[in-house]
PDB file of N, CA and C in Angstrom:
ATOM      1  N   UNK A   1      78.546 -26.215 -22.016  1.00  0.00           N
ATOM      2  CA  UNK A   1      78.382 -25.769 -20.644  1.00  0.00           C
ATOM      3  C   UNK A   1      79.762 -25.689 -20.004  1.00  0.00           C
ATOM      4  N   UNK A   2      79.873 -24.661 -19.516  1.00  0.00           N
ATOM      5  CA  UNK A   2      81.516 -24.343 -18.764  1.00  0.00           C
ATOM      6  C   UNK A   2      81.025 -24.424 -17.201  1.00  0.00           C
ATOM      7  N   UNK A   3      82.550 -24.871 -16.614  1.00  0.00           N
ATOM      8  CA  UNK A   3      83.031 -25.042 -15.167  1.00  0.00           C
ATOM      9  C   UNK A   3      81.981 -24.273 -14.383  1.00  0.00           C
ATOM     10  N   UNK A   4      81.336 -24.936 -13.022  1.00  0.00           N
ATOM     11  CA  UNK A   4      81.004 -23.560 -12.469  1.00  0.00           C
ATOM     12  C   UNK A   4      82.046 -22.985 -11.846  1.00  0.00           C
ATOM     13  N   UNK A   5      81.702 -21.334 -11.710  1.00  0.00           N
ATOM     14  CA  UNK A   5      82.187 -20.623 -10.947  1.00  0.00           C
ATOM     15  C   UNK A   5      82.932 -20.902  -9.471  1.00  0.00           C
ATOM     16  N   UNK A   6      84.049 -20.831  -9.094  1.00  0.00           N
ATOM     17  CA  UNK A   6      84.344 -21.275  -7.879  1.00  0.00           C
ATOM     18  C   UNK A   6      84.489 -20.040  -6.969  1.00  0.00           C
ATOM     19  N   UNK A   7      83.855 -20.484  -5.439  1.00  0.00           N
ATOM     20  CA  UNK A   7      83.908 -19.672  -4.610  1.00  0.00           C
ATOM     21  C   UNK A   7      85.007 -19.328  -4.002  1.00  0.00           C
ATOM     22  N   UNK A   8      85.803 -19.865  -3.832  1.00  0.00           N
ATOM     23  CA  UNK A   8      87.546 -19.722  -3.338  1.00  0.00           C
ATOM     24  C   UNK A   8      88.579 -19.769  -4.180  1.00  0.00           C
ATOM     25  N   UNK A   9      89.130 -18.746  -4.728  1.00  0.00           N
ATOM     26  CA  UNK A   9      90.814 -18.732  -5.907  1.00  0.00           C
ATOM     27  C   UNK A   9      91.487 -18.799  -5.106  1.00  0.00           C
ATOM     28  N   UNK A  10      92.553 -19.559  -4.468  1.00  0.00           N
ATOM     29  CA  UNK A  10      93.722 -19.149  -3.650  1.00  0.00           C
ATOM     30  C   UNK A  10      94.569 -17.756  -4.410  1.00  0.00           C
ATOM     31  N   UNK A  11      94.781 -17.247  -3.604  1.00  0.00           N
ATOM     32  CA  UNK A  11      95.453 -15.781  -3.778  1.00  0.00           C
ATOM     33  C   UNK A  11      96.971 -16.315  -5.206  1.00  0.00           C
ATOM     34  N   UNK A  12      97.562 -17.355  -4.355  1.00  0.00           N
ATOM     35  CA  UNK A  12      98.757 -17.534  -5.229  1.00  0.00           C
ATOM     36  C   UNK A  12      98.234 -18.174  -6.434  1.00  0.00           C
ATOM     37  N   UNK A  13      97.344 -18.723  -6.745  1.00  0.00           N
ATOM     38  CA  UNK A  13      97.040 -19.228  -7.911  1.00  0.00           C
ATOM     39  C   UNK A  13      96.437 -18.192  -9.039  1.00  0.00           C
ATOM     40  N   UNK A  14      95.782 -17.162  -8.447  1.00  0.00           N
ATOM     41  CA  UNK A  14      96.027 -15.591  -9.432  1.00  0.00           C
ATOM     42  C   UNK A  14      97.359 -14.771  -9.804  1.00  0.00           C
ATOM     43  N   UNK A  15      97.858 -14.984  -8.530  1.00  0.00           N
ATOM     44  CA  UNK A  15      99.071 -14.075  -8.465  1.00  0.00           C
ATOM     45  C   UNK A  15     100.014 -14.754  -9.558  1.00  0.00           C
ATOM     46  N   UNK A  16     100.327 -16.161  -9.749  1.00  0.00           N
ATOM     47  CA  UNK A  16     101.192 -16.782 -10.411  1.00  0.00           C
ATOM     48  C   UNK A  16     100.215 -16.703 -11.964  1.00  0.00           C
ATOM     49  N   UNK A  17      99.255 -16.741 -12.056  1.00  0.00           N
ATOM     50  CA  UNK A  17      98.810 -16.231 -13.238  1.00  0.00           C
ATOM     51  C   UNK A  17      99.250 -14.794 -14.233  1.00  0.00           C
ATOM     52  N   UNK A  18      98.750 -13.769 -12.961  1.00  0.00           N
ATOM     53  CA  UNK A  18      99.033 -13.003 -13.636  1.00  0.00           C
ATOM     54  C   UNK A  18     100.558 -12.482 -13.377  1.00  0.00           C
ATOM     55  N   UNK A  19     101.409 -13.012 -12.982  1.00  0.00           N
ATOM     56  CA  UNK A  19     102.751 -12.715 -12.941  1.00  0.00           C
ATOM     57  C   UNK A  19     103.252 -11.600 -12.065  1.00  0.00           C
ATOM     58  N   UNK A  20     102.020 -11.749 -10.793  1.00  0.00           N
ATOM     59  CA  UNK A  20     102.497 -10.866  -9.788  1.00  0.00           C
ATOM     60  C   UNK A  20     102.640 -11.722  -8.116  1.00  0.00           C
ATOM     61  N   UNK A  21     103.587 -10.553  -7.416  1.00  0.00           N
ATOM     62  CA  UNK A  21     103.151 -11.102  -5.964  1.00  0.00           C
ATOM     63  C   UNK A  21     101.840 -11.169  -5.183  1.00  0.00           C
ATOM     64  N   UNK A  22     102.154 -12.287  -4.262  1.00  0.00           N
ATOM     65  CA  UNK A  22     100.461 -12.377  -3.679  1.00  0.00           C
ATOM     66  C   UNK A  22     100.473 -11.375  -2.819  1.00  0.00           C
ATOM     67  N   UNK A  23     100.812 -10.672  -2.163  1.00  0.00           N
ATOM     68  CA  UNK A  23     100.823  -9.481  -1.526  1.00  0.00           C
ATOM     69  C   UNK A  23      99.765  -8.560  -2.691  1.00  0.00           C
ATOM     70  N   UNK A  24     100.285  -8.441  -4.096  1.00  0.00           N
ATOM     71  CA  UNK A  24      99.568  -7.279  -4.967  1.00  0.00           C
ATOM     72  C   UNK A  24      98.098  -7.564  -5.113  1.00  0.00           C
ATOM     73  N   UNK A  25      97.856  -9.248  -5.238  1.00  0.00           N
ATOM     74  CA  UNK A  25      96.126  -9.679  -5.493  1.00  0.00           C
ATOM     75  C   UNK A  25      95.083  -8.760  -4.668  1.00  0.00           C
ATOM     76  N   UNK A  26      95.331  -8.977  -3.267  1.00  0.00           N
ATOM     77  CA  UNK A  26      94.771  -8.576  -2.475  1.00  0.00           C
ATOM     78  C   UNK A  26      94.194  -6.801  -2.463  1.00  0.00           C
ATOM     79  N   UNK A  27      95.541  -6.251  -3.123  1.00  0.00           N
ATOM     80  CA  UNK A  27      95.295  -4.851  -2.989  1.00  0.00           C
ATOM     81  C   UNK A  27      94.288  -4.244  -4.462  1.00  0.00           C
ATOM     82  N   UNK A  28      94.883  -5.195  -5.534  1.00  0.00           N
ATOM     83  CA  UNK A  28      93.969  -5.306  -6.871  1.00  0.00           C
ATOM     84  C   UNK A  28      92.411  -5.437  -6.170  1.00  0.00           C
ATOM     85  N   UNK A  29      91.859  -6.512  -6.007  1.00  0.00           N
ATOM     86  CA  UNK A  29      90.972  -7.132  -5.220  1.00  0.00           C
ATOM     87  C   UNK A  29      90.048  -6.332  -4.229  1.00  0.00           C
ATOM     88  N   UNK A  30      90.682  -5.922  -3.469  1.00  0.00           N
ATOM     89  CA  UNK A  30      90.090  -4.730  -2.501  1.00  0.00           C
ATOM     90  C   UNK A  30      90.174  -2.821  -2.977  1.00  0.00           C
ATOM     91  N   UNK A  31      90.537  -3.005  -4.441  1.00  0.00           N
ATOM     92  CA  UNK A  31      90.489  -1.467  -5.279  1.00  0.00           C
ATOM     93  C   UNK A  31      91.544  -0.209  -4.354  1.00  0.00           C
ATOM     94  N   UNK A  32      92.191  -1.099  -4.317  1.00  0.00           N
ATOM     95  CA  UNK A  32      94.091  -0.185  -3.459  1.00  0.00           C
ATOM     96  C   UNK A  32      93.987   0.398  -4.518  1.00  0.00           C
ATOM     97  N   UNK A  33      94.728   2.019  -4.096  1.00  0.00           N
ATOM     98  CA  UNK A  33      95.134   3.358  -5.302  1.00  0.00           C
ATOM     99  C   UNK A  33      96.507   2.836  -5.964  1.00  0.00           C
ATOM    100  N   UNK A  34      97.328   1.886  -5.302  1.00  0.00           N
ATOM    101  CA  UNK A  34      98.817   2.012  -5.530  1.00  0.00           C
ATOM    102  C   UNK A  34      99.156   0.826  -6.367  1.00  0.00           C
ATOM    103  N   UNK A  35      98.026   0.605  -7.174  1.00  0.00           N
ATOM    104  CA  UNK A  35      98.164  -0.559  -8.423  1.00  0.00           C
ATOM    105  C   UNK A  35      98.064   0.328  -9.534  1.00  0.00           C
ATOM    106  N   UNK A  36      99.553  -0.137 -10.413  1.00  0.00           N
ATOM    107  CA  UNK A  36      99.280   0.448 -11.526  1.00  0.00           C
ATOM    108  C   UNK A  36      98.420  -0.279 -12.728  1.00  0.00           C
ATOM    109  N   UNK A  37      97.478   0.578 -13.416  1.00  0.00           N
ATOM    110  CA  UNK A  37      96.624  -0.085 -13.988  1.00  0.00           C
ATOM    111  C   UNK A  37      96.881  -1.552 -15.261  1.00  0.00           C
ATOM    112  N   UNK A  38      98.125  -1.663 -15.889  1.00  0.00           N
ATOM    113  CA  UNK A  38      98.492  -2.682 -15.724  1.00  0.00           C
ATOM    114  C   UNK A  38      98.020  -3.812 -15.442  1.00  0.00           C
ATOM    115  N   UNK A  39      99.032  -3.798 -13.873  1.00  0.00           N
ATOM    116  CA  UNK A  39      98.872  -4.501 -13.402  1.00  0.00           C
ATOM    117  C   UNK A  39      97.421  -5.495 -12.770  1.00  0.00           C
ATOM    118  N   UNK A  40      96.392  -3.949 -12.388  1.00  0.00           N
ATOM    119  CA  UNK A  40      95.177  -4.239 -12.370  1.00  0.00           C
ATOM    120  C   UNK A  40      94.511  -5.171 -13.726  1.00  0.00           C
ATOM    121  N   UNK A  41      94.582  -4.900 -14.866  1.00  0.00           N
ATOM    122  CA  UNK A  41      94.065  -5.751 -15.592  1.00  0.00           C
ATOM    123  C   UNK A  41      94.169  -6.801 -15.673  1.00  0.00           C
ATOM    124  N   UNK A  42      96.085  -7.167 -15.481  1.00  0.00           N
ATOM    125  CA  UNK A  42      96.292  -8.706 -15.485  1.00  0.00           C
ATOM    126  C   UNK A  42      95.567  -9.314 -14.253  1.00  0.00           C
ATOM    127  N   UNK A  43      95.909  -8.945 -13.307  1.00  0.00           N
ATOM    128  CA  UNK A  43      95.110  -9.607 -11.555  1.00  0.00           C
ATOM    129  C   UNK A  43      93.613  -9.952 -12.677  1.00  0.00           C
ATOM    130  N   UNK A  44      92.365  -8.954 -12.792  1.00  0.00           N
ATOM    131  CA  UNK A  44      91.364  -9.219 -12.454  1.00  0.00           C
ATOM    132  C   UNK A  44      91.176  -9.993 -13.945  1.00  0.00           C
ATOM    133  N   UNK A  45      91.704 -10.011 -14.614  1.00  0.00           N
ATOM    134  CA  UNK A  45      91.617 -11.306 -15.737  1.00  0.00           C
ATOM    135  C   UNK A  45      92.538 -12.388 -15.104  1.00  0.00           C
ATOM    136  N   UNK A  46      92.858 -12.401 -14.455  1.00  0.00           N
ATOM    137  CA  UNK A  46      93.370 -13.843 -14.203  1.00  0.00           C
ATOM    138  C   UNK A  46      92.676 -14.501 -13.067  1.00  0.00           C
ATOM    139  N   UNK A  47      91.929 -13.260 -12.132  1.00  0.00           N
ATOM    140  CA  UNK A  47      90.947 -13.803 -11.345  1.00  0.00           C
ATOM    141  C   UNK A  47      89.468 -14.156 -11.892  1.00  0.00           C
ATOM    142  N   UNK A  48      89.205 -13.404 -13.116  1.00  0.00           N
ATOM    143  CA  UNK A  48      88.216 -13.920 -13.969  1.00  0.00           C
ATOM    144  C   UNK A  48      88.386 -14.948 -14.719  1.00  0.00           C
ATOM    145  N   UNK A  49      89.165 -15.257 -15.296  1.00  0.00           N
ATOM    146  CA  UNK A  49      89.739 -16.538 -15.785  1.00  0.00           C
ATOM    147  C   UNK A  49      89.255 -17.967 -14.928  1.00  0.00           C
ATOM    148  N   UNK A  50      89.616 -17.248 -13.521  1.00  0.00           N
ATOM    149  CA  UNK A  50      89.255 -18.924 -12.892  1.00  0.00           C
ATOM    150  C   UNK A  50      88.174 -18.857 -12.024  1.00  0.00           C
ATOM    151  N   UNK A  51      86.954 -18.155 -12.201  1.00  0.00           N
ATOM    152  CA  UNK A  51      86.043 -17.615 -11.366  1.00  0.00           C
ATOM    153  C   UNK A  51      86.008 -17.017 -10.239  1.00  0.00           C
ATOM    154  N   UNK A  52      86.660 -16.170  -9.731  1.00  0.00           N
ATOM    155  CA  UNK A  52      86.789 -15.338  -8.598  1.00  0.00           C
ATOM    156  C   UNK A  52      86.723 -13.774  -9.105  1.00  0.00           C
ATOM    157  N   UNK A  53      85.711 -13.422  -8.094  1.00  0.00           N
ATOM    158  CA  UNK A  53      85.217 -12.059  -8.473  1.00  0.00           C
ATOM    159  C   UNK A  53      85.735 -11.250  -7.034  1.00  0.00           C
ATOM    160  N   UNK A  54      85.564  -9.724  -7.545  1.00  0.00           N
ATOM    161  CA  UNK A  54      85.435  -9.006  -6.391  1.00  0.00           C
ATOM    162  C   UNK A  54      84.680  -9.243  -5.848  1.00  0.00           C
ATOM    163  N   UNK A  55      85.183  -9.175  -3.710  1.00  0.00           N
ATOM    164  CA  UNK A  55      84.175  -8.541  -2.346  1.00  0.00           C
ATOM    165  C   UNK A  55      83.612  -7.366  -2.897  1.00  0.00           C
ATOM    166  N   UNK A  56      82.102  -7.783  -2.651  1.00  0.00           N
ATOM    167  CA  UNK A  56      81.199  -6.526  -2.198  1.00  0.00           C
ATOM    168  C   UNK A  56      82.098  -5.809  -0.463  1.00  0.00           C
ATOM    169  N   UNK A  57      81.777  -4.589  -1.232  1.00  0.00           N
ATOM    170  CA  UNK A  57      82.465  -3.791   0.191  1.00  0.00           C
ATOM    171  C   UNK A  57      81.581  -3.830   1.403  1.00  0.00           C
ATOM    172  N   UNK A  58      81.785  -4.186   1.873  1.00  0.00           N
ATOM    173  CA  UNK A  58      80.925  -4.228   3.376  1.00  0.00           C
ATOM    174  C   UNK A  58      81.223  -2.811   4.313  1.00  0.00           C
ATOM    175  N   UNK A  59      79.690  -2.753   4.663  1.00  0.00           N
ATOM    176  CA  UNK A  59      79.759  -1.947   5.606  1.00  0.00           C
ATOM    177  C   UNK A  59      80.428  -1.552   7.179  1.00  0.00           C
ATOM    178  N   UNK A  60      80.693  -0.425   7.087  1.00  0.00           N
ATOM    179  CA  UNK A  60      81.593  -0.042   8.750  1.00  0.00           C
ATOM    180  C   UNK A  60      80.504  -0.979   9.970  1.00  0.00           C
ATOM    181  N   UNK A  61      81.384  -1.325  10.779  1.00  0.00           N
ATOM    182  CA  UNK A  61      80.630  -2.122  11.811  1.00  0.00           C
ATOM    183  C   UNK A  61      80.070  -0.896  13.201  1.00  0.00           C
ATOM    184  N   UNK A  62      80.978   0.358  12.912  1.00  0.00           N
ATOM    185  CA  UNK A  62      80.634   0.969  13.730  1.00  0.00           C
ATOM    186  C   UNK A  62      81.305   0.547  15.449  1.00  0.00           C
ATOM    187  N   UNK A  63      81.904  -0.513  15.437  1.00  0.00           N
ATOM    188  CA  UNK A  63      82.160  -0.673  16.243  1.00  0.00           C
ATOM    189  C   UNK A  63      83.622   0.182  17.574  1.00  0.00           C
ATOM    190  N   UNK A  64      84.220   0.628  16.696  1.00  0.00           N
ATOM    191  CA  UNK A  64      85.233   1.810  16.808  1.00  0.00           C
ATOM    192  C   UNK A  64      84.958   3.089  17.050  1.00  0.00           C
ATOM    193  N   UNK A  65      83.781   3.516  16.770  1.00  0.00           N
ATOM    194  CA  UNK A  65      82.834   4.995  17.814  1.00  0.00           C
ATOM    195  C   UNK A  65      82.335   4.676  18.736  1.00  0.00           C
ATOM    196  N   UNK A  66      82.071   3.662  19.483  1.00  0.00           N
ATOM    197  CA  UNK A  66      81.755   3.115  20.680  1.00  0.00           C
ATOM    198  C   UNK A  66      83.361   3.341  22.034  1.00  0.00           C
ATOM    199  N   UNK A  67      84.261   2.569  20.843  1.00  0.00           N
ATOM    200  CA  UNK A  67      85.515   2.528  22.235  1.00  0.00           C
ATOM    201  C   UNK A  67      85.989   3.973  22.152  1.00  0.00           C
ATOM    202  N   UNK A  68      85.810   4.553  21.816  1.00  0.00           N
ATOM    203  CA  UNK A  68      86.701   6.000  21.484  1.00  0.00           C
ATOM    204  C   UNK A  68      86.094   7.348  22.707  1.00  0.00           C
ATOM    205  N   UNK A  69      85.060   6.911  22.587  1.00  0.00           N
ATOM    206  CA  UNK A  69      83.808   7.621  23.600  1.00  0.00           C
ATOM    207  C   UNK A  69      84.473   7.615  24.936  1.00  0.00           C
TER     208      UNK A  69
END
């Protein structure tokens, strides 16, 4: 039986995994165009490695067509 899954990776504890800045996790993480794929693999194996998965994308709140009006 393995570790459970943890709900919180600190950003730097991927980033120093996979041998990038914590600035890049985030953009890996949230499916940014300006990761080269690479790099993408190491991030999300090193965030799989210690149980941290991608955000489900959440929906627009809509709240920004209201003030614009």
């Amino acid at each position: 039986m393995g570790w459970p899954a943890k709900s919180h990776v600190p950003v730097r504890t991927i980033a120093a995994a996979a041998g990038v800045s914590s600035a890049r996790v985030p953009r890996v993480m949230n499916g940014g165009p300006d990761v080269t794929p690479g790099t993408r693999r190491r991030v999300l194996a090193a965030a799989g490695r210690r149980g941290a998965a991608r955000a489900k994308r959440r929906r627009p709140c809509g709240h920004r067509a209201s003030l614009s009006s």
